[in-house]
PDB file of N, CA and C in Angstrom:
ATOM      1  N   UNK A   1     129.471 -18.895  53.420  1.00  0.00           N
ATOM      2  CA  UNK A   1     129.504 -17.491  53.068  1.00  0.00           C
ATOM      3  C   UNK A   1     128.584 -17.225  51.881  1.00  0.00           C
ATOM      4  N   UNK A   2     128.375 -16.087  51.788  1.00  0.00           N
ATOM      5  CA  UNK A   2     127.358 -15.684  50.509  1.00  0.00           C
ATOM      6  C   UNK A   2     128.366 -15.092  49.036  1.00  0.00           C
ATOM      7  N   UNK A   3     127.497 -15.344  48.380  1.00  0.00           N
ATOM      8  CA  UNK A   3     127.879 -15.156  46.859  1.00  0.00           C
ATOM      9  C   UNK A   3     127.517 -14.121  46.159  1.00  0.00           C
ATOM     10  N   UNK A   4     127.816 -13.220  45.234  1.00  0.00           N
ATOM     11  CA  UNK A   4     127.051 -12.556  44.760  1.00  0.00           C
ATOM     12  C   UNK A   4     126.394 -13.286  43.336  1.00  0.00           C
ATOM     13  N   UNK A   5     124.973 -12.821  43.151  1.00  0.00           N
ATOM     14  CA  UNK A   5     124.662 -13.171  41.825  1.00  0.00           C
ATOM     15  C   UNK A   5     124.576 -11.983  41.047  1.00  0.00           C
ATOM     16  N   UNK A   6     124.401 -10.944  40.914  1.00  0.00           N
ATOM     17  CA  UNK A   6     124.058 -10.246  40.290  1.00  0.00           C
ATOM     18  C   UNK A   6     124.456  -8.957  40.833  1.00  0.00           C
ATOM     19  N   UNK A   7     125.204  -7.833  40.389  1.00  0.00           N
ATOM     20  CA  UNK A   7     126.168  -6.294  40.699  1.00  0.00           C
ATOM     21  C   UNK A   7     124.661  -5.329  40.301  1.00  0.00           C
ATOM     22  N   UNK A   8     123.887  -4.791  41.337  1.00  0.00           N
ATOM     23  CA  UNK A   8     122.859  -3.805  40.965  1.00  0.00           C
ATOM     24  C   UNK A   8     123.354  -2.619  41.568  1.00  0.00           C
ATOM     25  N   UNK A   9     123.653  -2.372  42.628  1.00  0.00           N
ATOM     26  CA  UNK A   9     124.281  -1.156  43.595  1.00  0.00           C
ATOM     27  C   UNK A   9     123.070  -0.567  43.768  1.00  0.00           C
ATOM     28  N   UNK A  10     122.082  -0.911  44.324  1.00  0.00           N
ATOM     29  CA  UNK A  10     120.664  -0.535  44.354  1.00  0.00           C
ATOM     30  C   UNK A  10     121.103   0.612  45.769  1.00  0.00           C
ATOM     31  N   UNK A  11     120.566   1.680  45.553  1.00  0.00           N
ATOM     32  CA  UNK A  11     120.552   2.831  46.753  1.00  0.00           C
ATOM     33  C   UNK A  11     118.923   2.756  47.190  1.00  0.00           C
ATOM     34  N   UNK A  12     119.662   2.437  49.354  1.00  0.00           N
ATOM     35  CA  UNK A  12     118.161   2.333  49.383  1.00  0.00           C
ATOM     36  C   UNK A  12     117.556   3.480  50.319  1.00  0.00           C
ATOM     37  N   UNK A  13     116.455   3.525  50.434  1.00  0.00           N
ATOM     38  CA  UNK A  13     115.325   4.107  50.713  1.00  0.00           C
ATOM     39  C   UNK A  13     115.065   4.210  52.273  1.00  0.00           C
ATOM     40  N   UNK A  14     115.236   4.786  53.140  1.00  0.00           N
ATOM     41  CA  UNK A  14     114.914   4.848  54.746  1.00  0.00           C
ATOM     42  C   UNK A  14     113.356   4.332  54.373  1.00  0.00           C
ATOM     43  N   UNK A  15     112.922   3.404  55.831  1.00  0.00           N
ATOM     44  CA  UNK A  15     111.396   3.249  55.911  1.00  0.00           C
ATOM     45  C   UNK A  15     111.046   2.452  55.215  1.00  0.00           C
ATOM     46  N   UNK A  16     112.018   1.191  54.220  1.00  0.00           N
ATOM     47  CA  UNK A  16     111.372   0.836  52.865  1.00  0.00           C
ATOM     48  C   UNK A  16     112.354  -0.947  52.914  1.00  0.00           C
ATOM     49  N   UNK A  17     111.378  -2.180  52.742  1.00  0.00           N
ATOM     50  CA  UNK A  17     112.118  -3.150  52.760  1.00  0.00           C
ATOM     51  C   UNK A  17     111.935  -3.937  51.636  1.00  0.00           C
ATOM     52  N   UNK A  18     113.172  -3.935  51.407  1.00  0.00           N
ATOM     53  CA  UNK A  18     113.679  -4.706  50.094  1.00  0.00           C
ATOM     54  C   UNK A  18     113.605  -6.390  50.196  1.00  0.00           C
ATOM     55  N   UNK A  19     113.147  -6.400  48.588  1.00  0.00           N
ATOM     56  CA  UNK A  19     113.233  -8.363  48.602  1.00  0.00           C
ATOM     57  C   UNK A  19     113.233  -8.438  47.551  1.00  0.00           C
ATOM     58  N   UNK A  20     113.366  -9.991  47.095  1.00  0.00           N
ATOM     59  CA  UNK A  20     113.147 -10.578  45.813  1.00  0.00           C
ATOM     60  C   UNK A  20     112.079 -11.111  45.267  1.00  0.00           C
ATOM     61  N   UNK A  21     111.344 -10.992  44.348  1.00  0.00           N
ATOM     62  CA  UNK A  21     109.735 -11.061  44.326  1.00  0.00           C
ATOM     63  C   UNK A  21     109.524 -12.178  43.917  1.00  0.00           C
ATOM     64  N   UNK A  22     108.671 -12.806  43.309  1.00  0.00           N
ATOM     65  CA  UNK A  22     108.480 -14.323  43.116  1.00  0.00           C
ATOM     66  C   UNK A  22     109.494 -14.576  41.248  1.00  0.00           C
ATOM     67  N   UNK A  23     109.058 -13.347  41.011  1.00  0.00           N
ATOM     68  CA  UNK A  23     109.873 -13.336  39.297  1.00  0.00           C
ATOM     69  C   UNK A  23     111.464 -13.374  39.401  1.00  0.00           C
ATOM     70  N   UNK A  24     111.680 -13.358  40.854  1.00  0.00           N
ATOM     71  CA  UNK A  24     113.087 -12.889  40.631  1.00  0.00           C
ATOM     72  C   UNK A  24     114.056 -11.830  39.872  1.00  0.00           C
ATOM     73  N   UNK A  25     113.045 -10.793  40.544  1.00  0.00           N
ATOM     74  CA  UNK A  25     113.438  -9.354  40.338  1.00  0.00           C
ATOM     75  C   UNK A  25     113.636  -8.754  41.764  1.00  0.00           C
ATOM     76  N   UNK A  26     113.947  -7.257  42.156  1.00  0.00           N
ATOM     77  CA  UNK A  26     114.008  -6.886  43.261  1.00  0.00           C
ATOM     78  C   UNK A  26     112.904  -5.494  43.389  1.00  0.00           C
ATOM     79  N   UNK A  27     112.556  -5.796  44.570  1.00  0.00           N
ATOM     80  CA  UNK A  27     110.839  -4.884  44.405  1.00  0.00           C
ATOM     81  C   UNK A  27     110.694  -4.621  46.082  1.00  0.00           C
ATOM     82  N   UNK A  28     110.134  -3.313  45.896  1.00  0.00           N
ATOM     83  CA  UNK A  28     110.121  -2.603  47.169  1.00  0.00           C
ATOM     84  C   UNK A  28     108.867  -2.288  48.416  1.00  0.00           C
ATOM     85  N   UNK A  29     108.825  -2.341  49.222  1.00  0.00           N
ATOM     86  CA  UNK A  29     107.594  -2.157  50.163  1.00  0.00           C
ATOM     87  C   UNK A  29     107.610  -1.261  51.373  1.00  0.00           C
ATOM     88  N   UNK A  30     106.708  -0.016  51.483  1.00  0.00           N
ATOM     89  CA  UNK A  30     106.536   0.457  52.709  1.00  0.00           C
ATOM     90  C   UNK A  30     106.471  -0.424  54.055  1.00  0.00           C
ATOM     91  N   UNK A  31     107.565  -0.088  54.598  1.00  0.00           N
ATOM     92  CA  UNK A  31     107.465  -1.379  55.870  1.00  0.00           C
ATOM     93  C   UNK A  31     106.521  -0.459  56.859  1.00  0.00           C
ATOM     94  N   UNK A  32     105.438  -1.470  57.482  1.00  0.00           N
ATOM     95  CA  UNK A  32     104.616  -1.132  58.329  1.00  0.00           C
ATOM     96  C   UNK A  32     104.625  -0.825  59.900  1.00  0.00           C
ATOM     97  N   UNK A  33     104.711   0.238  60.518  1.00  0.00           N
ATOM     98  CA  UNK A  33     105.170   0.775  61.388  1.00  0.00           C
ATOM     99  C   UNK A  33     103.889   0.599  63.061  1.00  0.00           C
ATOM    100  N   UNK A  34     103.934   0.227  64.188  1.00  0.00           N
ATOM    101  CA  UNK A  34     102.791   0.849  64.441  1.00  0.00           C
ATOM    102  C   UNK A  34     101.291   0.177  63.813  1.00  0.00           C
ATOM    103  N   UNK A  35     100.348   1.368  64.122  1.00  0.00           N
ATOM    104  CA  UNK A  35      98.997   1.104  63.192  1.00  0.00           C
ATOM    105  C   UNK A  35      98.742   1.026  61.968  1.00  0.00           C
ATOM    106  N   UNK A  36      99.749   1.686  61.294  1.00  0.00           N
ATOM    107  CA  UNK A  36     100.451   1.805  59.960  1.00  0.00           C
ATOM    108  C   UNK A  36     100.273   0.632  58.881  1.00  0.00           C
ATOM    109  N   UNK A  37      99.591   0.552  58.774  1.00  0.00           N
ATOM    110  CA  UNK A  37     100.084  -0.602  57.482  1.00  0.00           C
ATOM    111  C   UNK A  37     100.924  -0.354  56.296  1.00  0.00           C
ATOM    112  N   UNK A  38     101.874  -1.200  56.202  1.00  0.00           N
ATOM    113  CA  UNK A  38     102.521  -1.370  54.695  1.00  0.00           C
ATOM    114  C   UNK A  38     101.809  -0.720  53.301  1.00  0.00           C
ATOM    115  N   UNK A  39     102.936  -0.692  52.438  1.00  0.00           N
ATOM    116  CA  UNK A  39     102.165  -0.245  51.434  1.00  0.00           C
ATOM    117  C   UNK A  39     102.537  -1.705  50.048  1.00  0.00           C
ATOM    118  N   UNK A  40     101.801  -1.178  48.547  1.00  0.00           N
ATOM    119  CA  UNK A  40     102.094  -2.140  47.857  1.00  0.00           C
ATOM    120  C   UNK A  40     103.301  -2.470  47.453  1.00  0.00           C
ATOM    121  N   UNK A  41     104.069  -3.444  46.924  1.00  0.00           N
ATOM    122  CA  UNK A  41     105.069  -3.643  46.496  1.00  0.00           C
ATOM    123  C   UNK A  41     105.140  -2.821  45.016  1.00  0.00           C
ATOM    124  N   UNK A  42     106.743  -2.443  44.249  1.00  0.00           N
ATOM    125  CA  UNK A  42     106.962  -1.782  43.379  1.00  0.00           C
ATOM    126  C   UNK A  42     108.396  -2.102  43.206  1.00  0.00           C
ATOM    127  N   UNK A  43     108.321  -2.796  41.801  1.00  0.00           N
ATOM    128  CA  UNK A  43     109.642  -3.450  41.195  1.00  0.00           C
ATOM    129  C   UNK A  43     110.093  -1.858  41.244  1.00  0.00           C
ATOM    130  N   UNK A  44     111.823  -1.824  41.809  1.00  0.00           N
ATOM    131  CA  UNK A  44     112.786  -1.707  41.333  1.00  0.00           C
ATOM    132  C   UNK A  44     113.679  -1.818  40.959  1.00  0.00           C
ATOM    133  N   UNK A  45     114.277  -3.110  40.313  1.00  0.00           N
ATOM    134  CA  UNK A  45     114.969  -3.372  39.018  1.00  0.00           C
ATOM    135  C   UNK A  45     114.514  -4.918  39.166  1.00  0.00           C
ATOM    136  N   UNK A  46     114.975  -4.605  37.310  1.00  0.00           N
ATOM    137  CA  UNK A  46     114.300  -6.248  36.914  1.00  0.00           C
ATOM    138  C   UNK A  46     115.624  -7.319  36.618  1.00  0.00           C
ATOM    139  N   UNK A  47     115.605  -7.917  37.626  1.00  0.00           N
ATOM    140  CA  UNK A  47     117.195  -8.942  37.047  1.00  0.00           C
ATOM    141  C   UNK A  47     116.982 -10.400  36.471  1.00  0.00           C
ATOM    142  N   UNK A  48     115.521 -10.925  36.974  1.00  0.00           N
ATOM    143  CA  UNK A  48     115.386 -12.527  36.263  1.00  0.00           C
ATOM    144  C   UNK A  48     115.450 -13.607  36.832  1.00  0.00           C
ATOM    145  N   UNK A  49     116.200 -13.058  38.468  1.00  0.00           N
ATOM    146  CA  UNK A  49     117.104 -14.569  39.221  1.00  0.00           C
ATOM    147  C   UNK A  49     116.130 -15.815  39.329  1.00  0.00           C
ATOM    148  N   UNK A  50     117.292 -16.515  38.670  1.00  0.00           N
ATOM    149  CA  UNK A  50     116.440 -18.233  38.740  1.00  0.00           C
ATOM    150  C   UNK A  50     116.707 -18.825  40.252  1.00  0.00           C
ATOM    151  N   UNK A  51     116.162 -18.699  41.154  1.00  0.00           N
ATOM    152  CA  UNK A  51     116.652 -19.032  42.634  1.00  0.00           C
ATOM    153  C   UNK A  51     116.627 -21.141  42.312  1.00  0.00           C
ATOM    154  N   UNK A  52     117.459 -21.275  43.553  1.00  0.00           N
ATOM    155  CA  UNK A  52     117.506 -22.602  43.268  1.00  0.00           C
ATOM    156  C   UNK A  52     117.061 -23.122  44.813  1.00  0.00           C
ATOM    157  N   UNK A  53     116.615 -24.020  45.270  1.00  0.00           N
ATOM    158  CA  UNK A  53     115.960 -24.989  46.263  1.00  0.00           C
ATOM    159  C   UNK A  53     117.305 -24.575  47.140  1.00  0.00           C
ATOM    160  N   UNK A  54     116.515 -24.159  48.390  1.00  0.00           N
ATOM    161  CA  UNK A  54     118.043 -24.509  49.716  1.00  0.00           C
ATOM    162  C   UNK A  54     118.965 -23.459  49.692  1.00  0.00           C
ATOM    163  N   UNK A  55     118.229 -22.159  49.124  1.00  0.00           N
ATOM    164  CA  UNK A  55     119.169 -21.083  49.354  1.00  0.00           C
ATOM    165  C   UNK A  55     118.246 -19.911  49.221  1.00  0.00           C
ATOM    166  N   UNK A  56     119.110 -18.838  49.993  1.00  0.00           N
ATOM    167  CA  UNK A  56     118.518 -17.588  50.939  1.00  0.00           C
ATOM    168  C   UNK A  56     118.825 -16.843  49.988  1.00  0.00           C
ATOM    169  N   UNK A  57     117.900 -15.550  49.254  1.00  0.00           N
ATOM    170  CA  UNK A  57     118.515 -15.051  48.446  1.00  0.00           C
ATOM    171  C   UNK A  57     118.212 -13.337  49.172  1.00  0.00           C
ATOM    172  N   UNK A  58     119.093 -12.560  49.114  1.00  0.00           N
ATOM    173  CA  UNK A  58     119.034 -11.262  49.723  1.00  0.00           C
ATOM    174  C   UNK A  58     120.129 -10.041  49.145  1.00  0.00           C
ATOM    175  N   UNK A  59     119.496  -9.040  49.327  1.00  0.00           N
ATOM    176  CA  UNK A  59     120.248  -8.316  49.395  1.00  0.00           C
ATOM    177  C   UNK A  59     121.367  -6.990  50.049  1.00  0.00           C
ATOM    178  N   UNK A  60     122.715  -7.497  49.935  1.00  0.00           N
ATOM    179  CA  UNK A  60     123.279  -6.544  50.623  1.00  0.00           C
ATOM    180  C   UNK A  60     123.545  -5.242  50.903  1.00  0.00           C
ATOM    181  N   UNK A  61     124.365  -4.913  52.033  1.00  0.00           N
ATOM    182  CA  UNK A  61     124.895  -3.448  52.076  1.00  0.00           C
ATOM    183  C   UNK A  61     125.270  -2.753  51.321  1.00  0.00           C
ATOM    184  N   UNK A  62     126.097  -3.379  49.352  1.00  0.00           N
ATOM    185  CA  UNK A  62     126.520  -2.850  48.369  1.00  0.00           C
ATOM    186  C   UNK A  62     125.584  -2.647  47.738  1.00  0.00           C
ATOM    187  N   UNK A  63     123.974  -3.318  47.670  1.00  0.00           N
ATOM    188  CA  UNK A  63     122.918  -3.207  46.667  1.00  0.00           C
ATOM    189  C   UNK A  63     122.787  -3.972  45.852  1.00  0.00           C
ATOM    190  N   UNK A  64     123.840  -4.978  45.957  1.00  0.00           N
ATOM    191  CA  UNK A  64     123.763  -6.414  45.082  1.00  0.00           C
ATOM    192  C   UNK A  64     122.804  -7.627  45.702  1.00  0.00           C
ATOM    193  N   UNK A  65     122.370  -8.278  44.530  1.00  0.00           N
ATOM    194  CA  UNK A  65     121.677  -9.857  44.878  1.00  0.00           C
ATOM    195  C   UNK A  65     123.047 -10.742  45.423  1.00  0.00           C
ATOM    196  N   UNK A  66     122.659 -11.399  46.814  1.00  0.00           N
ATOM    197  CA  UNK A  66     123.519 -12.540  46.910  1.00  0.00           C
ATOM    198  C   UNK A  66     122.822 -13.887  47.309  1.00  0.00           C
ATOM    199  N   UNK A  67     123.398 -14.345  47.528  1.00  0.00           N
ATOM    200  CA  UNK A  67     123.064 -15.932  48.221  1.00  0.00           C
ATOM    201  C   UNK A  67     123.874 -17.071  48.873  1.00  0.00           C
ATOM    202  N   UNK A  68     122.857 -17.147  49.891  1.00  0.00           N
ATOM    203  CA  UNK A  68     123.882 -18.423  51.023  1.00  0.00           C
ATOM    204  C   UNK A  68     122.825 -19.256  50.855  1.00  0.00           C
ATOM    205  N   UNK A  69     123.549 -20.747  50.973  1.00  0.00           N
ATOM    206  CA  UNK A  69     123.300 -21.818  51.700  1.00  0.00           C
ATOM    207  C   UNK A  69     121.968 -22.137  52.609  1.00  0.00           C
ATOM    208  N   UNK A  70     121.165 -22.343  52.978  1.00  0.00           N
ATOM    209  CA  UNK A  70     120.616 -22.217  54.118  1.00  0.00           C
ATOM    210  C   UNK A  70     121.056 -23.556  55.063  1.00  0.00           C
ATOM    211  N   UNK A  71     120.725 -23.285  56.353  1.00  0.00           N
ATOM    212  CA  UNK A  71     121.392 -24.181  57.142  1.00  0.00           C
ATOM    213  C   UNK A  71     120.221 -24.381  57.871  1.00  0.00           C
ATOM    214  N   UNK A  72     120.186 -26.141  58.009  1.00  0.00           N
ATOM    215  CA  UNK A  72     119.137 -26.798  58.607  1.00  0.00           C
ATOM    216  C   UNK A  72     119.401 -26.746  59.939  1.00  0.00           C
ATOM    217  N   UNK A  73     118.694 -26.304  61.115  1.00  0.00           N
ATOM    218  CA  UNK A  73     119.149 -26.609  62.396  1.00  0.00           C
ATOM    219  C   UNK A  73     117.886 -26.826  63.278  1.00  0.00           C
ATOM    220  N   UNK A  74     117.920 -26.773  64.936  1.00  0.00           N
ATOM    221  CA  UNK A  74     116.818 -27.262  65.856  1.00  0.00           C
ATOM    222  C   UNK A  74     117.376 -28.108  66.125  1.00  0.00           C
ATOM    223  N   UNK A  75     116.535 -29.123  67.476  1.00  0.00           N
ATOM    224  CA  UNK A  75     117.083 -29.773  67.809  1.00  0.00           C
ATOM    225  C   UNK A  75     115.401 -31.201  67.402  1.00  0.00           C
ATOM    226  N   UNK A  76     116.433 -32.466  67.437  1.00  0.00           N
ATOM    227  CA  UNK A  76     116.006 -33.594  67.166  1.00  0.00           C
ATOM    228  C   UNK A  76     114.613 -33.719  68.175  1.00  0.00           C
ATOM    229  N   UNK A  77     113.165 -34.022  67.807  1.00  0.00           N
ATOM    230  CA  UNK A  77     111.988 -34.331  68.946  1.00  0.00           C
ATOM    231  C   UNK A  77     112.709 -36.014  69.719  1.00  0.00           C
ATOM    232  N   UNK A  78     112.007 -36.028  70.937  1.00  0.00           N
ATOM    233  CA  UNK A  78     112.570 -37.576  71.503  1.00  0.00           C
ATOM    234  C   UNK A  78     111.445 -38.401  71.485  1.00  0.00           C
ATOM    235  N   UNK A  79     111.569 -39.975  71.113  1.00  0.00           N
ATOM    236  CA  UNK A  79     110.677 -40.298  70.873  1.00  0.00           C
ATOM    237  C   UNK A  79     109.785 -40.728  72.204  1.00  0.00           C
ATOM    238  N   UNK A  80     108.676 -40.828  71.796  1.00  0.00           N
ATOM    239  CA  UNK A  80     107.474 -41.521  73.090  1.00  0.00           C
ATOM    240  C   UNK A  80     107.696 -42.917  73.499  1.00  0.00           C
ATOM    241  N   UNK A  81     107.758 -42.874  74.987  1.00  0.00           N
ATOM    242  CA  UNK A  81     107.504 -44.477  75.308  1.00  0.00           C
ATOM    243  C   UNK A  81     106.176 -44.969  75.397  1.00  0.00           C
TER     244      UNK A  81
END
């Protein structure tokens, strides 16, 4: 299950996809539609998150930072005779 790290209650934006930027802040982008291209990214709020190796960091339906686990899966290649 996911965790929260951080309570922002971020209200979002129709047309507009949210992420966590390399600073570990949360920053916004015209999602590209069509012929449309995207537009630039634009911090909206600055939180700091120190992400750690092996986990998904996103944000939810409340507007908060959370994070799961990530889970390794696929299936095993077979080897050559």
């Amino acid at each position: 299950m996911a965790e929260k790290v951080v309570k922002l209650g971020i209200k979002r934006q129709k047309g507009y996809l949210y992420f966590i930027d390399k600073k570990g802040d949360v920053s916004c982008a015209k999602m590209a539609r069509g012929n449309k291209k995207g537009g630039n990214p634009k911090k909206v709020e600055a939180c700091g998150i120190k992400k750690k190796k092996g986990y998904l960091y996103f944000i939810d339906k409340k507007g908060d930072v959370c994070c799961a686990k990530m889970k390794v899966g696929g299936t095993k290649k077979k080897k050559k005779r």
